[in-house]
Protein backbone atom coordinates (compact mmCIF):
# COMPACT_ATOMS: atom_id res chain seq x y z
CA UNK A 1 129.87 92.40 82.58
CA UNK A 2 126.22 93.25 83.54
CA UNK A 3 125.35 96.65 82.66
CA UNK A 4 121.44 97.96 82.99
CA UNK A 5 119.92 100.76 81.20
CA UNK A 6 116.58 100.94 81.72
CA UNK A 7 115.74 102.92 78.24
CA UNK A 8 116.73 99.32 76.63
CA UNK A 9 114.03 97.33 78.76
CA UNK A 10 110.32 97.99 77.50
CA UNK A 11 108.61 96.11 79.21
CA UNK A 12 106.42 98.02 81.79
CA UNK A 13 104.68 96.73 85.14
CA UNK A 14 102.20 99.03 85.88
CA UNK A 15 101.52 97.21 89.27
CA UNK A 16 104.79 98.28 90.84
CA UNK A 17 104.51 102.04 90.66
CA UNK A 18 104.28 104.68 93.12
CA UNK A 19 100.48 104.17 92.73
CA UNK A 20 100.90 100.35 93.21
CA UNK A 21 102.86 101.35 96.65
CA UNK A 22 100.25 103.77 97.90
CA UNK A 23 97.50 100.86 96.85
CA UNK A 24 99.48 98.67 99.25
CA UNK A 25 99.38 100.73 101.60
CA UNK A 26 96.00 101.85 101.87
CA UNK A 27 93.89 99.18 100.63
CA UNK A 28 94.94 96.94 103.35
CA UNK A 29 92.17 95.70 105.44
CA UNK A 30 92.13 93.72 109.02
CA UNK A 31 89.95 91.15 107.86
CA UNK A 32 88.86 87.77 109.67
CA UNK A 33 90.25 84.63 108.02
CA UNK A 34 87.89 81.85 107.03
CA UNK A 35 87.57 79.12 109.53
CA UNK A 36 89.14 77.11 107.76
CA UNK A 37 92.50 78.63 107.53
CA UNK A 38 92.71 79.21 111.32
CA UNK A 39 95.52 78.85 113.03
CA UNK A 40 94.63 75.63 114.97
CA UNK A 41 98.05 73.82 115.50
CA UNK A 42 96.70 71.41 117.82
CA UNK A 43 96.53 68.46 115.47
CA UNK A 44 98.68 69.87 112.62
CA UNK A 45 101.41 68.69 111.34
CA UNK A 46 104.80 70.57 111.22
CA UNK A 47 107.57 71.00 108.08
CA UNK A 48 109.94 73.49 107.38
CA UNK A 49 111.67 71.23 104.08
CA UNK A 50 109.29 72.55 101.54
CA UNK A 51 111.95 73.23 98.39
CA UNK A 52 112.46 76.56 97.58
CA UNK A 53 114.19 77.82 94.36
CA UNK A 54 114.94 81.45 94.65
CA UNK A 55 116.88 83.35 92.03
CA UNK A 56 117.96 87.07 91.97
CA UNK A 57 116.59 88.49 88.24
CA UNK A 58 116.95 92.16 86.56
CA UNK A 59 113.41 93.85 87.89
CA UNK A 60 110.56 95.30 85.88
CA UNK A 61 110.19 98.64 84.81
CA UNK A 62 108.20 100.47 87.11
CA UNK A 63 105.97 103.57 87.26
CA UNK A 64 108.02 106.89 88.91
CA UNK A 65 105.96 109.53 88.27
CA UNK A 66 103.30 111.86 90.35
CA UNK A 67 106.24 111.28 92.99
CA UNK A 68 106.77 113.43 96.48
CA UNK A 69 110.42 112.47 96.86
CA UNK A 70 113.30 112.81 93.56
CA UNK A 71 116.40 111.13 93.85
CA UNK A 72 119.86 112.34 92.07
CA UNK A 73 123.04 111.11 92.70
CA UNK A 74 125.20 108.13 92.38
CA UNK A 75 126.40 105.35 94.86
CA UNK A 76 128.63 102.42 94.52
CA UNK A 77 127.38 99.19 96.83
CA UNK A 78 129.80 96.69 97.63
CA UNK A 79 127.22 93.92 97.04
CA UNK A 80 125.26 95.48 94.29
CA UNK A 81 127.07 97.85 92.17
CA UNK A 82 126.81 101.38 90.78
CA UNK A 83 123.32 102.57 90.18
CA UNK A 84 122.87 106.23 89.27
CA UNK A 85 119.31 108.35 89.74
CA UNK A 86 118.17 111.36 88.10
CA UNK A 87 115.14 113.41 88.89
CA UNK A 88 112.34 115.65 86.39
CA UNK A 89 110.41 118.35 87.00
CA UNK A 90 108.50 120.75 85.62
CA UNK A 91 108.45 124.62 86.82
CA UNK A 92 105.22 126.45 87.03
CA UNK A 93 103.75 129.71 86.87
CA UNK A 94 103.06 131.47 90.63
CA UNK A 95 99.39 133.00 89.77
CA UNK A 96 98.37 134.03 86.13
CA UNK A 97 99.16 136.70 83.73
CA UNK A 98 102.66 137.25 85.44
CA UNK A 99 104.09 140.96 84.60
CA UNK A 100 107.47 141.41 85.84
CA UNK A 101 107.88 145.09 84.98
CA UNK A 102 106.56 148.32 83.83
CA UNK A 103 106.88 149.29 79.85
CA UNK A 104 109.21 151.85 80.82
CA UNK A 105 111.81 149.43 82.74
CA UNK A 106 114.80 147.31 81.50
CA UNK A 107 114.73 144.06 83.20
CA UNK A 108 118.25 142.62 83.69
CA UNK A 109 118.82 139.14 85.50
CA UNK A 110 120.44 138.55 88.60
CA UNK A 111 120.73 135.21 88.89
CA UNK A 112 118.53 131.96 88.60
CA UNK A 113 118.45 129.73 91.45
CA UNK A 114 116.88 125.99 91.52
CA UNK A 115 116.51 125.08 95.13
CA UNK A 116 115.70 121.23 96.20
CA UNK A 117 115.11 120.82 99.68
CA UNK A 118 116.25 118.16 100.79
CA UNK A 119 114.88 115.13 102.17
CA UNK A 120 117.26 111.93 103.16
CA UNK A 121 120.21 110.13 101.03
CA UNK A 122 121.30 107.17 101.04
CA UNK A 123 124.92 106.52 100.94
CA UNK A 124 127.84 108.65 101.79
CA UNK A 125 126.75 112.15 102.69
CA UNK A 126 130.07 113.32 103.67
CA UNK A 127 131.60 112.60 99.54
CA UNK A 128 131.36 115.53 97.54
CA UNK A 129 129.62 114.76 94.19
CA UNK A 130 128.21 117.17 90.92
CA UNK A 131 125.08 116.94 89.88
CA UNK A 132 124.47 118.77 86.88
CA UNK A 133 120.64 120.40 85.42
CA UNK A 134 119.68 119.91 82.10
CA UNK A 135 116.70 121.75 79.95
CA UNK A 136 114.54 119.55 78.41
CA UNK A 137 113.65 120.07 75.28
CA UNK A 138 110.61 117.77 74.84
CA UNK A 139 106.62 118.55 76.34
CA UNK A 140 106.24 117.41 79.57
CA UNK A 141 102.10 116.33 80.53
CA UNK A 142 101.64 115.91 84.29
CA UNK A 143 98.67 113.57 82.96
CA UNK A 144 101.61 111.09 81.14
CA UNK A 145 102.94 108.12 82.54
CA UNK A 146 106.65 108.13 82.94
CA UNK A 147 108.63 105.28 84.01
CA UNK A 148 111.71 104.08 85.34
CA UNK A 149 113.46 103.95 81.94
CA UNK A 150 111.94 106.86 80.44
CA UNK A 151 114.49 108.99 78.49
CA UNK A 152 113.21 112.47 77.52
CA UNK A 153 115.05 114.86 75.37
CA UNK A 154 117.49 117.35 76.65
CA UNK A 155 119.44 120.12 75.52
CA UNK A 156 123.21 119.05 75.86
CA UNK A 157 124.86 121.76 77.17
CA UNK A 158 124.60 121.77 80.75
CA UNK A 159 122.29 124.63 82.12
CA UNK A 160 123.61 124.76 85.86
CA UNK A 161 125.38 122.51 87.87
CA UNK A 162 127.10 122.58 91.42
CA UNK A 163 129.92 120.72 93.15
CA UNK A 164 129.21 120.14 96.97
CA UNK A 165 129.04 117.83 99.61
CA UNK A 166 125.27 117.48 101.07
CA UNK A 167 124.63 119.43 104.46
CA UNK A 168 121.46 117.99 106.02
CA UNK A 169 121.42 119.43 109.34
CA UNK A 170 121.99 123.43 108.85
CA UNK A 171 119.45 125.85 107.74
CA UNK A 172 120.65 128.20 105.11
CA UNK A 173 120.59 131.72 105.25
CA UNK A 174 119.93 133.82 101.95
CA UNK A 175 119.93 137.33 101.35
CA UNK A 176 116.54 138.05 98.81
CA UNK A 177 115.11 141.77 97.47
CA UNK A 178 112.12 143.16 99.29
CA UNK A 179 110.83 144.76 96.07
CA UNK A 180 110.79 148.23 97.28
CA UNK A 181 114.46 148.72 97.21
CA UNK A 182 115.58 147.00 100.31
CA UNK A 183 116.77 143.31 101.17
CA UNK A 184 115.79 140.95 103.50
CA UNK A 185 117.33 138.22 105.11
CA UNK A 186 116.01 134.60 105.89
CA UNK A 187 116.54 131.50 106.83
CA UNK A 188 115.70 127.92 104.71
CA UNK A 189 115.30 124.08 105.82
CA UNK A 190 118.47 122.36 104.31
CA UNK A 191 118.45 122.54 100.43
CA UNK A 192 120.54 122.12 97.04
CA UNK A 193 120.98 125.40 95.58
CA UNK A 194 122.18 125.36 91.93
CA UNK A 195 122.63 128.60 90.11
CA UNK A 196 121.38 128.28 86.85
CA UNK A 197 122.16 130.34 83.79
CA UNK A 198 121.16 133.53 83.60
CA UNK A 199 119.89 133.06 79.43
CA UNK A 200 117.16 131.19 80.88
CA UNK A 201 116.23 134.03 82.94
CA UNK A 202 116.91 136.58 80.39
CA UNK A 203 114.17 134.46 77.94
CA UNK A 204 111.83 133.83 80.64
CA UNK A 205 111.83 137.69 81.51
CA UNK A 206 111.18 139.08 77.86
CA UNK A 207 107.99 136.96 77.91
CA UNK A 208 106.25 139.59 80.77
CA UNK A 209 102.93 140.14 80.07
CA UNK A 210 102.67 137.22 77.14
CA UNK A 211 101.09 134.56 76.14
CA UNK A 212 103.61 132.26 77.36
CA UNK A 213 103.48 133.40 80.91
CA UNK A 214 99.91 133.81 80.91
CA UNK A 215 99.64 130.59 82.76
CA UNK A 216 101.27 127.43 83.57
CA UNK A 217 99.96 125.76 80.45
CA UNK A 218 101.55 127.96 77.99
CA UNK A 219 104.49 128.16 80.54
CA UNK A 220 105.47 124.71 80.16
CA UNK A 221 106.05 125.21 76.44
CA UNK A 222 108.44 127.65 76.98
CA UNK A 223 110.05 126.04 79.99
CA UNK A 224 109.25 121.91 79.43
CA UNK A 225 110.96 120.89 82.17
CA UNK A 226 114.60 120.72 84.01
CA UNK A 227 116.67 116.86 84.40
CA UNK A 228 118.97 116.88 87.44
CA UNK A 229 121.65 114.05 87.57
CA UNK A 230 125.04 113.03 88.40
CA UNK A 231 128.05 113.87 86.49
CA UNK A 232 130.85 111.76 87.81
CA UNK A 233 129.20 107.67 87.05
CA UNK A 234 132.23 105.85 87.20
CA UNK A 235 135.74 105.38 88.94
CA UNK A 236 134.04 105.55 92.16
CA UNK A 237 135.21 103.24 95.21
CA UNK A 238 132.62 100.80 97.09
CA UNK A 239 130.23 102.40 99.25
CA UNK A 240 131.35 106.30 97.99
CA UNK A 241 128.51 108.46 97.18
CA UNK A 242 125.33 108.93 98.00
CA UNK A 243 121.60 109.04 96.23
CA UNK A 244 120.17 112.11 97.10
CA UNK A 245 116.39 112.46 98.29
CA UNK A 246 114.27 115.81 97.42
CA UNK A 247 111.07 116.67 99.07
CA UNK A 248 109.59 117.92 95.14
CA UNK A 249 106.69 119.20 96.70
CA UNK A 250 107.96 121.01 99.41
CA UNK A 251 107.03 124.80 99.26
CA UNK A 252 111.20 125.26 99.47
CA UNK A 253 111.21 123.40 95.85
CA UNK A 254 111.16 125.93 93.60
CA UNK A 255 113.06 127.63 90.59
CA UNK A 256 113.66 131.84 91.50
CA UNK A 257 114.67 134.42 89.08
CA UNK A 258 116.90 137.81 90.60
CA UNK A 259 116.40 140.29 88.42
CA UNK A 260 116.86 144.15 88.62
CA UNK A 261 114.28 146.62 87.04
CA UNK A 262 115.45 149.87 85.75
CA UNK A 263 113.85 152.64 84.70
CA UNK A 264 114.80 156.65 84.49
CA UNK A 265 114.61 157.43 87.99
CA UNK A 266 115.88 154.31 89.78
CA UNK A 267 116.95 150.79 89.44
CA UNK A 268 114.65 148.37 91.78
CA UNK A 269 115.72 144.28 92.84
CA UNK A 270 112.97 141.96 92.65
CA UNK A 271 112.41 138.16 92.21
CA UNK A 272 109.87 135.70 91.48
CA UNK A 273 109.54 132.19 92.39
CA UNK A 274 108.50 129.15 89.95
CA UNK A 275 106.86 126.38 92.36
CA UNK A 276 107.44 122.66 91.74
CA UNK A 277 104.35 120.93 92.97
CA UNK A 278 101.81 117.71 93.15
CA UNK A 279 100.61 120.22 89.22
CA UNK A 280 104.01 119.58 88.04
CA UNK A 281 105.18 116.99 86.09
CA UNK A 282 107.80 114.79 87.75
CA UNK A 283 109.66 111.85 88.08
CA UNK A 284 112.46 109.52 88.75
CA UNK A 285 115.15 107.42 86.49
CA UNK A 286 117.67 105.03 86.89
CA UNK A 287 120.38 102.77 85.52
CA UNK A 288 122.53 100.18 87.29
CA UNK A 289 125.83 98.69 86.25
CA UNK A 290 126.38 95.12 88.59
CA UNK A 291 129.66 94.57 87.14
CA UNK A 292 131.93 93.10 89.25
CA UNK A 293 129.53 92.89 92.53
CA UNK A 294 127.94 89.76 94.45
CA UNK A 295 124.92 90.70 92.29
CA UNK A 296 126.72 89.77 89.09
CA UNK A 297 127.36 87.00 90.53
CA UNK A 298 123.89 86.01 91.50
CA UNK A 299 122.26 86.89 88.10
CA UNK A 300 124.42 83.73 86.52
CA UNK A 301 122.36 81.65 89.03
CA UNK A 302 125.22 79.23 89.61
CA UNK A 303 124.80 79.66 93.86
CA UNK A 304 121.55 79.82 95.38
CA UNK A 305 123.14 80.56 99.20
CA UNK A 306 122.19 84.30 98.64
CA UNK A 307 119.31 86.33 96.60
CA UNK A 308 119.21 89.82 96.05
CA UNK A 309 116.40 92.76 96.26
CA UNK A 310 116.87 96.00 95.03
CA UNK A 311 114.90 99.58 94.78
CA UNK A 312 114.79 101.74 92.15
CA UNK A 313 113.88 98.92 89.40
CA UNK A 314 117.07 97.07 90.48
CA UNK A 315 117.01 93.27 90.81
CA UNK A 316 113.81 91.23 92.65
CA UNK A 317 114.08 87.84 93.75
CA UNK A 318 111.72 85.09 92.15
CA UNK A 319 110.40 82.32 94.71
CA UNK A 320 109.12 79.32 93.36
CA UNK A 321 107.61 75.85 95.11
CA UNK A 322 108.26 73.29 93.00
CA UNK A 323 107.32 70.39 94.29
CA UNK A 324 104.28 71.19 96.71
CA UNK A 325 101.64 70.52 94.62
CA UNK A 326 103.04 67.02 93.87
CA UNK A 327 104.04 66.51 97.57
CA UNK A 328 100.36 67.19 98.50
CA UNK A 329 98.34 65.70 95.19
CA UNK A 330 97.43 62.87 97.06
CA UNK A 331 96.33 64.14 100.22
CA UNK A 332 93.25 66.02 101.62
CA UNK A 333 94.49 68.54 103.44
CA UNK A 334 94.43 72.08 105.07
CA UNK A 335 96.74 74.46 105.22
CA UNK A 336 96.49 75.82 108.54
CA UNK A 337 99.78 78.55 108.52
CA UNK A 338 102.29 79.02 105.44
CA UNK A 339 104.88 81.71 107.06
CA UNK A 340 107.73 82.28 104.63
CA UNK A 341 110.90 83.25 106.44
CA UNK A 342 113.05 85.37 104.89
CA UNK A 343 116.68 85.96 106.49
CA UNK A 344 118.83 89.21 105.92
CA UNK A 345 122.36 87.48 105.26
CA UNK A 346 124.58 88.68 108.01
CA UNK A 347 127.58 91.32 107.36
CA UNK A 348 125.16 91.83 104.11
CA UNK A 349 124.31 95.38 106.05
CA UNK A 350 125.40 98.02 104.46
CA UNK A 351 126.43 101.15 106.69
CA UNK A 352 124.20 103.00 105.35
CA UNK A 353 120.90 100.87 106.56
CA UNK A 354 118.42 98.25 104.82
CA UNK A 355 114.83 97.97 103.45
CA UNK A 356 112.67 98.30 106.58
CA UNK A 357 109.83 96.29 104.57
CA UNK A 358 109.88 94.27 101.80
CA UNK A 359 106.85 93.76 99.03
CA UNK A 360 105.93 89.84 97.82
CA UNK A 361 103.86 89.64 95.00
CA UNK A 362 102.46 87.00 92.04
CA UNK A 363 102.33 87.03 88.38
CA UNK A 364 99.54 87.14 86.46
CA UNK A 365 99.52 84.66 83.24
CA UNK A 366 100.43 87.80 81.15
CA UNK A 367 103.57 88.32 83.53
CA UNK A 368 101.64 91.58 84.92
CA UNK A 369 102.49 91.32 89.32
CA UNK A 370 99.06 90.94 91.01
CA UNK A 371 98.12 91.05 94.63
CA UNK A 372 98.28 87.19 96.42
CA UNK A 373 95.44 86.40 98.60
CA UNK A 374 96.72 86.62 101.79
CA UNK A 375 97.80 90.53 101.33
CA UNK A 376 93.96 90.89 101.62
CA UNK A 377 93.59 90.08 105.15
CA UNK A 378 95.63 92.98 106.15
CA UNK A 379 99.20 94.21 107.26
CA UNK A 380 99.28 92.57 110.51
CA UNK A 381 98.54 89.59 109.03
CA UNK A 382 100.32 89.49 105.94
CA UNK A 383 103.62 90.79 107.12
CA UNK A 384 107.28 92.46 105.28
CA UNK A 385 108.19 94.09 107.67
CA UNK A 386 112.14 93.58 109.17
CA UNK A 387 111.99 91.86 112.34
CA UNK A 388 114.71 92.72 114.21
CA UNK A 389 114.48 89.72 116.52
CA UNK A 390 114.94 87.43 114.19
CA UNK A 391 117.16 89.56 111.51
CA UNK A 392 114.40 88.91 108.74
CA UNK A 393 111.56 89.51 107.00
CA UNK A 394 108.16 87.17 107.53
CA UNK A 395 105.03 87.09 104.82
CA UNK A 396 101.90 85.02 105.95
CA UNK A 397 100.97 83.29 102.59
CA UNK A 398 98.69 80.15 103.55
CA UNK A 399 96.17 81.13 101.37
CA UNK A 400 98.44 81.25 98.41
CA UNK A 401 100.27 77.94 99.21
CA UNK A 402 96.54 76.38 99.80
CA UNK A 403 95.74 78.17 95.96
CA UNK A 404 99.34 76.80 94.88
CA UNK A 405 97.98 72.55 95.87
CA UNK A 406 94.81 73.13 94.97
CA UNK A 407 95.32 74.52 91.57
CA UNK A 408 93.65 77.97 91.91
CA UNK A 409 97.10 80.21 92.02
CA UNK A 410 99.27 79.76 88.74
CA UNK A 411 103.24 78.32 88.99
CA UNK A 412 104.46 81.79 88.20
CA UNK A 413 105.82 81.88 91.25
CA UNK A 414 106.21 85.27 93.66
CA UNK A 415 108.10 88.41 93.31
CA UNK A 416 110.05 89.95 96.36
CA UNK A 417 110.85 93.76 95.83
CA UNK A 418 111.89 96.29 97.74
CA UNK A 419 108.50 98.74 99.49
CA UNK A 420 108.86 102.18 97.71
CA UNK A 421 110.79 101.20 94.61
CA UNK A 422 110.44 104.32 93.15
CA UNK A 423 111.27 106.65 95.70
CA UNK A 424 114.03 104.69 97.91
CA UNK A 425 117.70 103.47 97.53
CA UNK A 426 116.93 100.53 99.93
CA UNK A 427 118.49 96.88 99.79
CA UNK A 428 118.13 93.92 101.32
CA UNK A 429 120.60 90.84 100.72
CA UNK A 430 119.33 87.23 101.96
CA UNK A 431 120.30 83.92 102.52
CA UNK A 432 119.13 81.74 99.99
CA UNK A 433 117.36 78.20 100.68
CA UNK A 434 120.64 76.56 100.51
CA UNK A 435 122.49 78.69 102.87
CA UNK A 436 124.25 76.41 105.81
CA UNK A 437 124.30 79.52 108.25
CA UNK A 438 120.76 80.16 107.87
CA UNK A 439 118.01 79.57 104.91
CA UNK A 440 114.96 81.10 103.15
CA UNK A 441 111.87 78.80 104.12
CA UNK A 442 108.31 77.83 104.06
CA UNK A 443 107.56 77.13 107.81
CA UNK A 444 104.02 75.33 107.40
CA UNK A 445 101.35 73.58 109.31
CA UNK A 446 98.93 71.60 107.76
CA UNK A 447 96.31 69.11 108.63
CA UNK A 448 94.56 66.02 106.47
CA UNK A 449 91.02 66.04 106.06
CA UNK A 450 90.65 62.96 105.53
């Protein structure tokens, strides 16, 4: 049995956070290669035998804070298992020095609503699932770093929670108070509605005119945050389920207290909204239970024919070249193209679709992932995305293999994770370099110097 909880694993790779995504995406740069890694073939010589030792291996860690997307649910994978997501956030205060009545009125709530618009799944939308919100009962600092493992303190007795199967495509209509008496009716982009309970509304409404709603500072104390995950984990079929995605900063993400106000002369519905937004603290956990899957399977590395990759801090697969430093120690030679070819393993597809880019990195001596070389010279030349040509992914790393012979890159080998760890439910399942139907390889050209 391989069973993952991230709150056991302590190490933490700052590189492959959301921030480490966004740096990979924006600090690419179309560069010009030195001369002398240019792609001259003309008197290069051709191999494609290069050994490879790839192994699948439980993933780092990884920063999931500061995030635009939460993801709650649960899915089972016929390949890699169970993993289950939960998403934090933190409420805030509308505008300062909120007063939500007069002296003279008795405020009474409605109902409290926490809406999460949605934003994509992955898995089966059409599987009804309960996902339950928690209170937690611990400061929550937008400034913090929160990881992937990070277990926060909660208040066990479930606040809300709502059974329902996800309806992406229909807008939802909602009757809310106009303030003077009346109603209104309007229409929403598709969302999770969970009603809450009406205590927390209650507490939040004696505070009018306090300290504690003065602003979103003091708010937080009162209200530290709400955790929204799956209740049912287990006895769930392959591919049943779905991870949920929420747009967190969407204006439509929000917590909204109904409440009537009552005085002597008449009895007035109102309601306020709580934003969730980029000022809120927020982020995304997860845990992953492989046993009984290929995955399991791949994590005894007895078979090297396949190699697994996995979001949301699943499993990576490690890629190391042990013999080309020895295989070229005696030669004086250029390394005019080092493509490595990455295959998606056919009828590995889940139904649900695959990572549409991939992200290879190194090790640092400290085990910390670092940027290779090549990534440097930009996205069209380093490559990850899926090729659908040729069913698989393909990285330009000559300058790395040219580091790797000539002693400047360390042994550590490189890292292949799925783009967007922390915000994605993606997969991808490969043939290893041993595979007979097709094989991870180092297609490279090189030419002697000497």
């Amino acid at each position: 049995m391989i069973k993952i909880n991230f709150s056991k694993r302590l190490r933490k790779v700052l590189l492959l956070s959301a921030s480490f995504l966004l740096l990979f995406q924006s600090c690419k740069k179309e560069g010009v290669l030195n001369p002398e890694f240019a792609e001259d073939f003309s008197s290069a010589t051709f191999t494609d035998t290069t050994k490879i030792v790839a192994i699948t291996e439980i993933g780092d860690t990884i920063l999931a804070d500061k995030i635009s997307t939460g993801l709650a649910g649960v899915f089972r994978d016929s390949v890699f298992g169970i993993t289950v997501a939960s998403t934090h956030v933190q409420a805030l205060l509308p505008s300062n020095s909120l007063v939500f009545g007069t002296s003279s009125e008795t405020l009474t709530t409605d109902s409290v609503i926490l809406s999460l618009e949605y934003n994509g799944y992955y898995g089966d939308k059409n599987i009804s699932q309960t996902i339950d919100v928690y209170r937690i009962n611990e400061l929550l600092d937008n400034s913090t770093s929160y990881y992937s493992n990070t277990n926060v303190q909660t208040i066990p007795s479930i606040l809300g929670s709502k059974t329902f199967i996800p309806n992406f495509d229909s807008t939802v209509r909602i009757t809310v108070p106009n303030g003077v008496g009346g109603t209104n009716q309007i229409n929403l982009d598709p969302q999770l509605r969970i009603k809450l309970d009406n205590s927390l509304g209650d507490e939040i409404l004696a505070e009018s005119g306090k300290s504690a709603v003065a602003n979103s500072e003091n708010f937080v104390k009162l209200l530290n945050g709400l955790k929204i995950r799956p209740r049912d984990t287990s006895g769930i079929s392959n591919n049943e389920k779905a991870i949920l995605y929420f747009a967190l900063t969407s204006s439509n993400t929000k917590m909204t207290i109904y409440y009537t106000a009552t005085s002597q002369s008449a009895s007035v519905s109102k309601s306020i909204d709580f934003p969730i937004n980029s000022s809120s603290a927020r982020f995304n956990t997860f845990s992953h239970n492989y046993t009984n899957s290929e995955v399991e399977k791949a994590l005894q590395h007895t078979d090297s024919s396949f190699t697994y990759t996995l979001a949301m801090a699943g499993v990576q697969t490690k890629i190391t070249f042990p013999t080309i430093k020895n295989t070229f120690k005696d030669k004086q030679s250029v390394i005019n193209k080092a493509e490595l070819f990455i295959p998606v393993a056919t009828g590995s597809y889940s139904e649900f679709g695959f990572a549409q880019s991939l992200i290879l990195a190194s090790k640092d001596e400290s085990g910390v992932l670092q940027f290779i070389p090549d990534f440097f010279e930009g996205s069209g030349y380093f490559g990850g995305q899926f090729d659908a040509a040729s069913n698989s992914y393909k990285f330009n790393i000559t300058r790395y293999i040219q580091g790797l012979i000539n002693g400047s890159q360390n042994t550590n080998g490189l890292i292949l994770l799925v783009s967007g760890s922390a915000v994605k439910a993606n997969r991808a399942a490969i043939y290893g370099p041993t595979n007979p139907i097709n094989n991870l390889k180092l297609n490279l050209y090189y030419s002697k110097t000497n």
